[in-house]
C-alpha atoms as a PDB file:
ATOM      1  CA  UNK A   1      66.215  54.412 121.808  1.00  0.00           C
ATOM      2  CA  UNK A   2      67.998  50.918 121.166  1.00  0.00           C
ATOM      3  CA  UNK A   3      69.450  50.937 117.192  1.00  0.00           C
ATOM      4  CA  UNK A   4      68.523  47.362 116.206  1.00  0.00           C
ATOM      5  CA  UNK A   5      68.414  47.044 112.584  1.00  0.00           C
ATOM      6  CA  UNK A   6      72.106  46.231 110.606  1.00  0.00           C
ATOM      7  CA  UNK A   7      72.192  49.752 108.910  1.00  0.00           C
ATOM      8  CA  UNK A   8      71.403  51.654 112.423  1.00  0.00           C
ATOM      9  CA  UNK A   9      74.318  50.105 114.005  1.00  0.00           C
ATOM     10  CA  UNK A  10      76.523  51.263 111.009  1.00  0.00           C
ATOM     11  CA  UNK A  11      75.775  55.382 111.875  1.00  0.00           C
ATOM     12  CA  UNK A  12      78.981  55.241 113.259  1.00  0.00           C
ATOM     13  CA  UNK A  13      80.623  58.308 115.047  1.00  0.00           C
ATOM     14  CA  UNK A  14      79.738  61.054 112.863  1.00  0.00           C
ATOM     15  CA  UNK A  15      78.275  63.868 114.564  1.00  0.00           C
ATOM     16  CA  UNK A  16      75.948  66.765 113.649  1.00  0.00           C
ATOM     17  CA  UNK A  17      78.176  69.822 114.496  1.00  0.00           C
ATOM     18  CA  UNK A  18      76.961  73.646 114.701  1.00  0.00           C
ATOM     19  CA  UNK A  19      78.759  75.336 112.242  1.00  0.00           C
ATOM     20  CA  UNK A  20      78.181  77.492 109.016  1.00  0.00           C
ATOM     21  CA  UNK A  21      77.409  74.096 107.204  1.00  0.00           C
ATOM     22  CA  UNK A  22      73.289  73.449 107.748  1.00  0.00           C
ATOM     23  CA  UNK A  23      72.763  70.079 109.589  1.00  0.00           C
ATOM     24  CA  UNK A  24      70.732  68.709 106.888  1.00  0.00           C
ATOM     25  CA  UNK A  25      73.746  69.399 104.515  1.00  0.00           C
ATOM     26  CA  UNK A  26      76.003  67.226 107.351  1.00  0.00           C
ATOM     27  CA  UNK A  27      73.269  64.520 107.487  1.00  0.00           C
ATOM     28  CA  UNK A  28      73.364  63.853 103.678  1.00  0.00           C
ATOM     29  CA  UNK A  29      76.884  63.842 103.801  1.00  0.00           C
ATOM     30  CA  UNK A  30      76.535  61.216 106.251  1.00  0.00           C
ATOM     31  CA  UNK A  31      73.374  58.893 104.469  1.00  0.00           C
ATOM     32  CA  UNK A  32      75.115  60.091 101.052  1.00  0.00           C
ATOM     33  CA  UNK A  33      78.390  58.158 103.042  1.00  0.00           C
ATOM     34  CA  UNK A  34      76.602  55.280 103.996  1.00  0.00           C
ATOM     35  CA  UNK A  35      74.750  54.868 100.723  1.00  0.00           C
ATOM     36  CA  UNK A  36      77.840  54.724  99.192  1.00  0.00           C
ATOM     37  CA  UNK A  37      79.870  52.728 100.732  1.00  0.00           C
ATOM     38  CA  UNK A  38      78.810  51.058 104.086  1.00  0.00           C
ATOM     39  CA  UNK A  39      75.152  49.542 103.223  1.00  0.00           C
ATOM     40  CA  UNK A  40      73.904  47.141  99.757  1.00  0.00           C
ATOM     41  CA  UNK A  41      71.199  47.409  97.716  1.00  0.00           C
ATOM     42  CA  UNK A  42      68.107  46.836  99.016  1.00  0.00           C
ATOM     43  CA  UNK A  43      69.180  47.530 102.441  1.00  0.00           C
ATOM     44  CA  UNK A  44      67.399  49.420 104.838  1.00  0.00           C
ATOM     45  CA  UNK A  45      68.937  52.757 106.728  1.00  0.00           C
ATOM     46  CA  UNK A  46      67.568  53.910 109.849  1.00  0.00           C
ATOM     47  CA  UNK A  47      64.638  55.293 110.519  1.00  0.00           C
ATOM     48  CA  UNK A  48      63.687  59.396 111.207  1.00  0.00           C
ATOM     49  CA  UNK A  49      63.107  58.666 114.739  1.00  0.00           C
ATOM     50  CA  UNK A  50      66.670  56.754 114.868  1.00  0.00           C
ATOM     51  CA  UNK A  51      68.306  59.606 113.078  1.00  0.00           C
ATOM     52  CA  UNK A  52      66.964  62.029 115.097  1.00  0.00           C
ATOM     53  CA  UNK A  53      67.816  60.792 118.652  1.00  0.00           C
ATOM     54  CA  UNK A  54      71.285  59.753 116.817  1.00  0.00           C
ATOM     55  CA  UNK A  55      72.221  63.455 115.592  1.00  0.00           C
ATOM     56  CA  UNK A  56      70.316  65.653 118.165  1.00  0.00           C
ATOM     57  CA  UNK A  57      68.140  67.160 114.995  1.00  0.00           C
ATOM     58  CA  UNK A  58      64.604  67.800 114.177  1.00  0.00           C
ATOM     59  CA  UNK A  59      62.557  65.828 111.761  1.00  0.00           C
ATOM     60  CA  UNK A  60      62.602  68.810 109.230  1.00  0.00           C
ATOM     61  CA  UNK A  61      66.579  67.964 108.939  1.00  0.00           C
ATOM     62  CA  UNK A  62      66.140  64.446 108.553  1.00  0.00           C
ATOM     63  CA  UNK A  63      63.022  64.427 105.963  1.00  0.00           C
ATOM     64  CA  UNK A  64      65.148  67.311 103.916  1.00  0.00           C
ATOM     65  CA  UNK A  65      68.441  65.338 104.096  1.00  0.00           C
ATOM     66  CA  UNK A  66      66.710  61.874 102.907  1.00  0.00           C
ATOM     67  CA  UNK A  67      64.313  63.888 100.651  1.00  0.00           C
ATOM     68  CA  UNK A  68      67.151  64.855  98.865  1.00  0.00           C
ATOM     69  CA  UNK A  69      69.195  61.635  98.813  1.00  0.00           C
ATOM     70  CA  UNK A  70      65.972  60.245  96.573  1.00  0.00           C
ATOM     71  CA  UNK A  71      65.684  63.145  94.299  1.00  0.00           C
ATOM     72  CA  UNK A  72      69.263  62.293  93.556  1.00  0.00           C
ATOM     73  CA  UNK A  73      68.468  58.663  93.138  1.00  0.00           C
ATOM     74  CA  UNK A  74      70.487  57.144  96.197  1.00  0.00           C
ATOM     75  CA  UNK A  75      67.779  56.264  97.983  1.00  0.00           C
ATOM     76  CA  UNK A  76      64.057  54.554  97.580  1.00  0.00           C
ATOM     77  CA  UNK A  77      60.913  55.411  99.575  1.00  0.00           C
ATOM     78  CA  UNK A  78      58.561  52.076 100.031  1.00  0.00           C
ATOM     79  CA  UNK A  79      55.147  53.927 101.860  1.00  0.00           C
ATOM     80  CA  UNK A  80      54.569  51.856 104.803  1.00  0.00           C
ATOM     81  CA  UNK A  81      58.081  49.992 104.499  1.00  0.00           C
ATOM     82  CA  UNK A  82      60.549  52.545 105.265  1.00  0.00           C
ATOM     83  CA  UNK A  83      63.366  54.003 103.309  1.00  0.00           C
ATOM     84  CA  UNK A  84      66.310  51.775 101.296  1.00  0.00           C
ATOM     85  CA  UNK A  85      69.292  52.102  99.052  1.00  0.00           C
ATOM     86  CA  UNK A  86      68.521  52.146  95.422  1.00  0.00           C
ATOM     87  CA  UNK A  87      69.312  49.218  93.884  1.00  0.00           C
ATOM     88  CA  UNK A  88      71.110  51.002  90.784  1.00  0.00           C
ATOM     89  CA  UNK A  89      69.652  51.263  87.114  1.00  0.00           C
ATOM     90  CA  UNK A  90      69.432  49.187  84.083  1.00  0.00           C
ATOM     91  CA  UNK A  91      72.151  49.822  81.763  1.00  0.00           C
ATOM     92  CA  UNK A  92      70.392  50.852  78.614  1.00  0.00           C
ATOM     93  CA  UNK A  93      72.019  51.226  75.063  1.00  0.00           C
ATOM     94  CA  UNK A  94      71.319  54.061  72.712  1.00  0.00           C
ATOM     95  CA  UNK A  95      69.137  50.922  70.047  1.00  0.00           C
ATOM     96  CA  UNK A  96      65.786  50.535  68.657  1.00  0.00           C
ATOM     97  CA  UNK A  97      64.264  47.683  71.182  1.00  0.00           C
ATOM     98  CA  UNK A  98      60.855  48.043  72.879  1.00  0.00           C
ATOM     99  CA  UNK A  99      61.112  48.354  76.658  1.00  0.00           C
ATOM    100  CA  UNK A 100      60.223  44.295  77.175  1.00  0.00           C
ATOM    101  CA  UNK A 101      63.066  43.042  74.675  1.00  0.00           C
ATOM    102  CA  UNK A 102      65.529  46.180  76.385  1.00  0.00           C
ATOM    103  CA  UNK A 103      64.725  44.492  80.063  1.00  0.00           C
ATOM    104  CA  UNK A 104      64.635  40.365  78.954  1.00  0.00           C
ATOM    105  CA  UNK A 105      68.115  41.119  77.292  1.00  0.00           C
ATOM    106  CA  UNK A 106      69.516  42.108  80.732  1.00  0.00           C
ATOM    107  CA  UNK A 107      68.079  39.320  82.682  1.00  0.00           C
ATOM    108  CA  UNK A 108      65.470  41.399  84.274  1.00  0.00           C
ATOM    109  CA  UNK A 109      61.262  40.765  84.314  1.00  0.00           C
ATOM    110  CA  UNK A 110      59.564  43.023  82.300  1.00  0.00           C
ATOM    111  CA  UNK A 111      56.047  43.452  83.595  1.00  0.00           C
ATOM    112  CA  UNK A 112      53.349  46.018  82.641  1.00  0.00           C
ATOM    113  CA  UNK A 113      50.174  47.339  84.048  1.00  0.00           C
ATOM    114  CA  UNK A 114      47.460  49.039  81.198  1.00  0.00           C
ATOM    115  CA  UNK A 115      46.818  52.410  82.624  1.00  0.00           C
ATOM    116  CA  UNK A 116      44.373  53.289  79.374  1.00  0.00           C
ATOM    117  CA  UNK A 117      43.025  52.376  76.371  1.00  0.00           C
ATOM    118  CA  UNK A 118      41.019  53.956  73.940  1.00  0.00           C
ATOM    119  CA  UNK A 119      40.560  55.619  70.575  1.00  0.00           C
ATOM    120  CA  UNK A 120      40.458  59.414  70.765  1.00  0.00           C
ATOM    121  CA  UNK A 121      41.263  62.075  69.230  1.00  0.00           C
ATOM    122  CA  UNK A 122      44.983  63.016  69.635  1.00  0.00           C
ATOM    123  CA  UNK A 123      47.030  66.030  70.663  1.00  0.00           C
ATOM    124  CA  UNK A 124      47.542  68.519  66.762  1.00  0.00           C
ATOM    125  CA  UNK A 125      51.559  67.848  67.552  1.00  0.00           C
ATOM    126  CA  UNK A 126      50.881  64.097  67.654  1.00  0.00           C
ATOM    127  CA  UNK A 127      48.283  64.567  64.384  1.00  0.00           C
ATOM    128  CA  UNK A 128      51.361  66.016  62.614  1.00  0.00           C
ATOM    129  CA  UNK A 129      53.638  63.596  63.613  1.00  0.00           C
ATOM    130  CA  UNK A 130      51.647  60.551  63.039  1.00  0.00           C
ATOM    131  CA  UNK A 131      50.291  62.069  59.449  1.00  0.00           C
ATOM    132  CA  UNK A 132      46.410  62.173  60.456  1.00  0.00           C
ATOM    133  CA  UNK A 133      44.457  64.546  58.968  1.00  0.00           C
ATOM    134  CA  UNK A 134      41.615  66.849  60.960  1.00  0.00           C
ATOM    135  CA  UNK A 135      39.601  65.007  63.145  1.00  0.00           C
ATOM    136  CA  UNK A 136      41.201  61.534  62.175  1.00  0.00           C
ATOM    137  CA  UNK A 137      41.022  59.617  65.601  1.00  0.00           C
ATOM    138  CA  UNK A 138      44.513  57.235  67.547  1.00  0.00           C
ATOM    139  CA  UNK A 139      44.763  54.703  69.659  1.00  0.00           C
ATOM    140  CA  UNK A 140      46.325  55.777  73.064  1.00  0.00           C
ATOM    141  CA  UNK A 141      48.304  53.677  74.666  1.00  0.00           C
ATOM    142  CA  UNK A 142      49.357  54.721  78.286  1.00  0.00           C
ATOM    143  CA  UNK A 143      51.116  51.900  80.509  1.00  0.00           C
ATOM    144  CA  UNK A 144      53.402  52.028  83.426  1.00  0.00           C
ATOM    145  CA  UNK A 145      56.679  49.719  83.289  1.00  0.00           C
ATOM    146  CA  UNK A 146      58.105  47.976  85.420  1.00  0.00           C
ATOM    147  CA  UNK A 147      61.539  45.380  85.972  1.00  0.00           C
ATOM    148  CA  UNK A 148      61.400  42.739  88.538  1.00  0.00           C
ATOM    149  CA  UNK A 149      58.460  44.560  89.950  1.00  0.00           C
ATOM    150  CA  UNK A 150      59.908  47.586  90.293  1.00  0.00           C
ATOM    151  CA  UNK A 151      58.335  51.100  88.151  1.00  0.00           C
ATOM    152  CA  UNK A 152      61.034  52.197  85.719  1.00  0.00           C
ATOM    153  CA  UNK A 153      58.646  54.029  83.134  1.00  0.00           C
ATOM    154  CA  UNK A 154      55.527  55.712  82.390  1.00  0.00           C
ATOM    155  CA  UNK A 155      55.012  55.430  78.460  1.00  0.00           C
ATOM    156  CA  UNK A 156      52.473  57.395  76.808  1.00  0.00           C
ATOM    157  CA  UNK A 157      51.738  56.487  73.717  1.00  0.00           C
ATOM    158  CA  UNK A 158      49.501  56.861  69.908  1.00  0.00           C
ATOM    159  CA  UNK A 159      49.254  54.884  67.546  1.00  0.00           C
ATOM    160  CA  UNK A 160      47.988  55.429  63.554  1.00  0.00           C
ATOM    161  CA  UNK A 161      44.679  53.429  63.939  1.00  0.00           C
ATOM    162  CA  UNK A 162      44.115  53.393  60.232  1.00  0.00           C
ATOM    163  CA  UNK A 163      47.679  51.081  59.993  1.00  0.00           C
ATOM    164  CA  UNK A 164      47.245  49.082  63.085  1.00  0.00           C
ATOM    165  CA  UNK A 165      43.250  48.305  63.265  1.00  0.00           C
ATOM    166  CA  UNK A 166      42.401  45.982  65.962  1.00  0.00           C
ATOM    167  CA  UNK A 167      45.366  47.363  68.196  1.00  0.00           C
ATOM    168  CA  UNK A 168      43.346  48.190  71.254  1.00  0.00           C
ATOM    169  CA  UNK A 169      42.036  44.114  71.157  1.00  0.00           C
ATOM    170  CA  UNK A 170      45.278  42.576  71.821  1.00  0.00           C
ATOM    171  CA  UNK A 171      47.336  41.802  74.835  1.00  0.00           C
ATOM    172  CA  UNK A 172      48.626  45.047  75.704  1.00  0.00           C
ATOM    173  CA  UNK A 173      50.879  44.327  78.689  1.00  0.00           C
ATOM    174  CA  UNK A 174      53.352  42.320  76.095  1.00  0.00           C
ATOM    175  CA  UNK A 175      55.686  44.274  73.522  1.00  0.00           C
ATOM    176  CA  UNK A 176      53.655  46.253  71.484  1.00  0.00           C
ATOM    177  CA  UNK A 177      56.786  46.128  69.023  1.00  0.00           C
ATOM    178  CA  UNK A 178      56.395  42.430  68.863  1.00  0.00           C
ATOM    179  CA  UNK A 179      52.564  42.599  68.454  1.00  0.00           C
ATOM    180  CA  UNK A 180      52.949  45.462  65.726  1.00  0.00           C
ATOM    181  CA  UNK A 181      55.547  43.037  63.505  1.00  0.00           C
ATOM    182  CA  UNK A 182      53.629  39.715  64.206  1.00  0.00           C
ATOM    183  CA  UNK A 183      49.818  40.999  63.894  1.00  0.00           C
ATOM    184  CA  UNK A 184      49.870  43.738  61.476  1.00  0.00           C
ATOM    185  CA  UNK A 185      53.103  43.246  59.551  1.00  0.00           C
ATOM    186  CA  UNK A 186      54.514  46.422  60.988  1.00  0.00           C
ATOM    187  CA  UNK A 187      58.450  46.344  61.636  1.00  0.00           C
ATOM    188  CA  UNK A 188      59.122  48.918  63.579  1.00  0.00           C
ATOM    189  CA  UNK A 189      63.025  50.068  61.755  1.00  0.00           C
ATOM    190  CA  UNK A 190      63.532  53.081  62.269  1.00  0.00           C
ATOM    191  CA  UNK A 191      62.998  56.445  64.762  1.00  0.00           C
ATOM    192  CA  UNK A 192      63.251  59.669  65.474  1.00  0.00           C
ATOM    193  CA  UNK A 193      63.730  60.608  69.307  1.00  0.00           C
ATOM    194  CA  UNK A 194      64.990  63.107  71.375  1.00  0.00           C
ATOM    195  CA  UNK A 195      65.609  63.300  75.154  1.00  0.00           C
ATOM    196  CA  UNK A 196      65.869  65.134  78.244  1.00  0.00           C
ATOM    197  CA  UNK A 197      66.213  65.685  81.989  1.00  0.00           C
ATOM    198  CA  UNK A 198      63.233  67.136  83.438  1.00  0.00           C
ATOM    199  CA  UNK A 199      61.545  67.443  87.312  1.00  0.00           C
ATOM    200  CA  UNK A 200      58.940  64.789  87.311  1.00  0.00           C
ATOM    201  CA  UNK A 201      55.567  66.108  87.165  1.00  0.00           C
ATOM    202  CA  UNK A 202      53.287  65.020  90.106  1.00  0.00           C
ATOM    203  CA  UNK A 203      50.909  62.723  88.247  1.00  0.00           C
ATOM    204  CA  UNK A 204      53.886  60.979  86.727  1.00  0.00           C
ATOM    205  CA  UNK A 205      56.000  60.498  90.374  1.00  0.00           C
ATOM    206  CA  UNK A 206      53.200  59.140  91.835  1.00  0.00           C
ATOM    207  CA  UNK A 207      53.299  56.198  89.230  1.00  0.00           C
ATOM    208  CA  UNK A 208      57.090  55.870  89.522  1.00  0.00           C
ATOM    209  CA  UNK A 209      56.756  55.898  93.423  1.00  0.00           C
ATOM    210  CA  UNK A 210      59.272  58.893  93.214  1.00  0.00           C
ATOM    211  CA  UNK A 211      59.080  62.714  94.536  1.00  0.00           C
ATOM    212  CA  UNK A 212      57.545  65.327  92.708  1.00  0.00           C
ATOM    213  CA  UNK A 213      59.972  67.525  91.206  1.00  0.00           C
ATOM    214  CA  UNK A 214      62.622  64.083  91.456  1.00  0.00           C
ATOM    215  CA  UNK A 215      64.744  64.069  87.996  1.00  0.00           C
ATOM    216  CA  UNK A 216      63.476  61.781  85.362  1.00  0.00           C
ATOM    217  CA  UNK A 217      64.773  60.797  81.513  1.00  0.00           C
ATOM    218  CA  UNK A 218      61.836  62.342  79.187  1.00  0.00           C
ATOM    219  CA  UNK A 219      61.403  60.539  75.793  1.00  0.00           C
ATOM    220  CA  UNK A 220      59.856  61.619  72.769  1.00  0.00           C
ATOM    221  CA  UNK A 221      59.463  59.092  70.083  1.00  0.00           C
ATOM    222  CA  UNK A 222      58.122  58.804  66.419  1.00  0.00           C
ATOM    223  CA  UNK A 223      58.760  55.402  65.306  1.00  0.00           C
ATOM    224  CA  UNK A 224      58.025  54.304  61.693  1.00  0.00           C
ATOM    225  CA  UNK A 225      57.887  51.409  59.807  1.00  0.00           C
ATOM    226  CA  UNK A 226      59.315  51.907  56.102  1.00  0.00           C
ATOM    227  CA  UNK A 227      57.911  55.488  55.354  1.00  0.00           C
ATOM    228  CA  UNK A 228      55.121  55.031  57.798  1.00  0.00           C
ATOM    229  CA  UNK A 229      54.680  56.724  61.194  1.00  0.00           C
ATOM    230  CA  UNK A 230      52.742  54.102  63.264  1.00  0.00           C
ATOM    231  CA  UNK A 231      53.612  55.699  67.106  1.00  0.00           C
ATOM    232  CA  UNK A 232      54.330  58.886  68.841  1.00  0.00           C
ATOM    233  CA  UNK A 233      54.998  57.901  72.290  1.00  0.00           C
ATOM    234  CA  UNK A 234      56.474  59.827  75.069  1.00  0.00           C
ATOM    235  CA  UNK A 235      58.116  58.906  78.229  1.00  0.00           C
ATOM    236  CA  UNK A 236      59.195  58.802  81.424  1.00  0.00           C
ATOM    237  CA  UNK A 237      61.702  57.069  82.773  1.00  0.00           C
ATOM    238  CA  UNK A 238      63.100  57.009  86.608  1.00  0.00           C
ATOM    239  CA  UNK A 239      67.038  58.087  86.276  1.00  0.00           C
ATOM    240  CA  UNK A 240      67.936  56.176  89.575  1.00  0.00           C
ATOM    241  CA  UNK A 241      66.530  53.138  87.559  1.00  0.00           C
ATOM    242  CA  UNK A 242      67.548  53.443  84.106  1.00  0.00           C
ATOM    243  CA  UNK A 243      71.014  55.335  82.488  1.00  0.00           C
ATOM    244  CA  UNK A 244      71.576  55.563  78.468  1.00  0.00           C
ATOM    245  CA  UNK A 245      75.395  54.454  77.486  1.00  0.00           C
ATOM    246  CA  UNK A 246      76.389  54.455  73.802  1.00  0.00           C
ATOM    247  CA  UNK A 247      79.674  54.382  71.659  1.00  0.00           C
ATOM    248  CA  UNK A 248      80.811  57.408  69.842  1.00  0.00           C
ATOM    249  CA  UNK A 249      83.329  57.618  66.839  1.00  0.00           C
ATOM    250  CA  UNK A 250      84.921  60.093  65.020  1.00  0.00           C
END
């Protein structure tokens, strides 16, 4: 088979070689290689059937070698497109900023799509958070983020409905943040978050176009205003597309 594409001509002389090291484990060393240091973002690297006919291996190797290369975040699978080099993550600081002021601060488009909307009743550990008593219905927020077109997040989120009546009528692919200051005079100031690595559940990978099981930033919020709690919201973030940075002093 001709190699036609830029990236396909790059393979190079690396060859798969039997030895106690699987092939799939010497074909990621070779994409991982590639990824690295021979192709850009964006860029396109060869195809299975390419790969195959290159390396004398099956399409097992070839789908476990790449499979891993995007678990690990070096590498992005379009359906229908192909497979390409991540193009990095946004640099985020450890701050209070909704995810629309975090992305238009780096030069990036924030865009959102509204995956519900409603007033329910919420989970009894966001009940306790948010200060509702039995039975006391939230708004639920849940909306999938994206920069420059591109899914970054999943953000899953409740609001005190009592605080912030009217929520569910606005805008709600804008900052909610923004909304929460201007509309109902709630400035969001202060919260309490933790976070974690975790394997992306399948529900949530679909949504971030990423594998299930592929590592992911999980955020859990409660944000107040003053005294108030007015959101528990918890997320998911792609770590190929986003990476937390602060400053620490003694």
């Amino acid at each position: 088979m001709a190699i036609s594409s830029t990236a396909e001509k790059r393979l190079g002389p690396a060859a798969i070689e039997n030895s106690q090291i699987p092939k799939h484990e010497q074909l990621h060393a070779i994409l991982l290689r590639m990824a690295k240091d021979e192709l850009g973002p964006g860029e396109r690297v060869p195809s299975e059937r390419t790969l195959m006919d290159q390396f004398g291996v099956s399409r097992i190797t070839v789908r476990a070698a790449i499979g891993r290369l995007v678990n690990e975040g070096h590498l992005v699978r379009v359906p229908g497109k192909g497979t390409f080099i991540s193009e990095g993550a946004v640099q985020s600081t450890l701050h209070l900023a909704s995810f629309t002021q975090e992305m238009e601060a780096q030069g990036h488009k924030p865009s959102t799509i509204v995956l519900e909307a409603a007033q329910l009743l919420p989970p009894p550990a966001t009940a306790k958070a948010l200060g509702l008593v039995r039975a006391q219905e939230a708004y639920h927020i849940r909306r999938l983020r994206l920069a420059d077109g591109r899914p970054v997040s999943v953000d899953d989120a409740w609001y005190n409905a009592s605080l912030v009546e009217g929520l569910l009528d606005i805008d709600l692919t804008g900052s909610v943040y923004r909304a929460l200051a201007a509309d109902f005079g709630h400035q969001i100031d202060r919260a309490r978050q933790s976070v974690r690595a975790e394997g992306a559940p399948s529900d949530i990978a679909v949504l971030l176009g990423a594998e299930p099981g592929a590592p992911v930033l999980f955020f859990d919020r409660v944000s107040f205003s003053g005294e108030q709690a007015i959101e528990h919201a918890r997320s998911w973030y792609r770590s190929d597309r986003y990476a937390l940075t602060m400053e620490v002093h003694l």
